[in-house]
Protein backbone atom coordinates (compact mmCIF):
# COMPACT_ATOMS: atom_id res chain seq x y z
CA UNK A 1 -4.06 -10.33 15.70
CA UNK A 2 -3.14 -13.26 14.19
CA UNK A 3 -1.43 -12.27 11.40
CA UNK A 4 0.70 -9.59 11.79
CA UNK A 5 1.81 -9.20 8.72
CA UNK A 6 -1.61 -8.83 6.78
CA UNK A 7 -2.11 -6.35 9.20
CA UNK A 8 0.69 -4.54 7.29
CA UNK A 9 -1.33 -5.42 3.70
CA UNK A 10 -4.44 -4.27 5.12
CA UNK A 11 -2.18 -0.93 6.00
CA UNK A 12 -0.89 -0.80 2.36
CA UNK A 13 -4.27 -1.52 0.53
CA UNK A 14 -6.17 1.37 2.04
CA UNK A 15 -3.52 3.85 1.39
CA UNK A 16 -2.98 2.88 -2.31
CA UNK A 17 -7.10 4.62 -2.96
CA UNK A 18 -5.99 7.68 -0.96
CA UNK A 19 -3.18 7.96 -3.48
CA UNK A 20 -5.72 8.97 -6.01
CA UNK A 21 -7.20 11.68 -3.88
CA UNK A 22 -4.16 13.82 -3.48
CA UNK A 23 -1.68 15.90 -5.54
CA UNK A 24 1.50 13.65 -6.73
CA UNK A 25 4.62 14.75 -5.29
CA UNK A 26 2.82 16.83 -2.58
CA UNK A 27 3.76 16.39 1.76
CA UNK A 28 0.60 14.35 2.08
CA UNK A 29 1.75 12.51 -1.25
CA UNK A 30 4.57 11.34 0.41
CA UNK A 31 3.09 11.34 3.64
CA UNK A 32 1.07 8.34 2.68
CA UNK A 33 3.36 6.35 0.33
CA UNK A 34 6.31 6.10 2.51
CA UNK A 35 4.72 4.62 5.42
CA UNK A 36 3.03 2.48 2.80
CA UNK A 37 6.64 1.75 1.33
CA UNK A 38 7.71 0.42 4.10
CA UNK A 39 4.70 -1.77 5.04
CA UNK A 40 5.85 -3.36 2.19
CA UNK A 41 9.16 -4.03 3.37
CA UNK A 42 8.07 -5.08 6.48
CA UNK A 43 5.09 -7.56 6.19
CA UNK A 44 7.29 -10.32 4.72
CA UNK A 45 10.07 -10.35 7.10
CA UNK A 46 7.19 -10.32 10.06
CA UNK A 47 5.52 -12.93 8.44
CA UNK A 48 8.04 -15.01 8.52
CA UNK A 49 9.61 -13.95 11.50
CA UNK A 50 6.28 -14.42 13.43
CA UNK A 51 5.77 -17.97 11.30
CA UNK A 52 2.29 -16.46 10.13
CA UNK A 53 3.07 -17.31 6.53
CA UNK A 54 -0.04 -17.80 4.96
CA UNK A 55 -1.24 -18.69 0.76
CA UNK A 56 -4.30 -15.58 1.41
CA UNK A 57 -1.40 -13.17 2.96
CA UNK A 58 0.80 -14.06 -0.26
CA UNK A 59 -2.40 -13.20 -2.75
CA UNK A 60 -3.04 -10.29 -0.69
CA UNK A 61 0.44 -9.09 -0.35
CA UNK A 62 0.74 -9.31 -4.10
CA UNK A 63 -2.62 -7.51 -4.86
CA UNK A 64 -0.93 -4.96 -2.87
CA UNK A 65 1.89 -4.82 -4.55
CA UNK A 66 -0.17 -3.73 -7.78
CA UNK A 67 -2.53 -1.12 -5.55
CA UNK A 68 0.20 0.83 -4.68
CA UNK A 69 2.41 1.76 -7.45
CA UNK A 70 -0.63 1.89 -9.65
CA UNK A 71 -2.51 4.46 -7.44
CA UNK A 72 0.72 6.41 -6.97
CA UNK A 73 1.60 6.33 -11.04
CA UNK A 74 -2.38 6.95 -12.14
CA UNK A 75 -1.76 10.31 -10.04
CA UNK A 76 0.44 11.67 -12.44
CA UNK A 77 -1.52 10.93 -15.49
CA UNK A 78 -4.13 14.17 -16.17
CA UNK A 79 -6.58 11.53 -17.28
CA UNK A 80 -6.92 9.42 -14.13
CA UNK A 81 -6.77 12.46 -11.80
CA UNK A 82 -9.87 12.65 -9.54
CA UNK A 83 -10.50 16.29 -7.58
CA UNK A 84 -8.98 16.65 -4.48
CA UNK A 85 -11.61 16.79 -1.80
């Protein structure tokens, strides 16, 4: 690939639906945000590491950033809750 690190996004951006889909605070709660934690940690030091650094990787990295955390807090709120399948 030839940009590692939006590999990494990519990673982070299709976890942050699943989120929504399971019970907060749950194994498979965690199971899926840490790995997506550190994806986060990790795509910008690859990035520039690799010297992929890119102006679409920074807009995707920082849609990302908002996918996440706003899957994983939705979760908690009764409201935004959506069945487990």
């Amino acid at each position: 690939m030839k940009h590692p690190a939006n590999l990494l996004t990519y990673i982070r951006l299709l976890t942050a639906p699943a989120l929504l889909f399971v019970p907060v605070f749950s194994p498979a709660f965690y199971g899926l945000y840490l790995p997506a934690g550190l994806t986060d940690m990790l795509d910008g030091p690859v990035a520039r590491h690799t010297h992929t650094q890119s102006s679409a990787g920074v807009r995707l990295d920082s849609l990302a950033d908002l996918a996440l955390p706003g899957s994983a807090c939705s979760g908690s709120c009764p409201c935004c809750t959506l069945p487990a399948g």
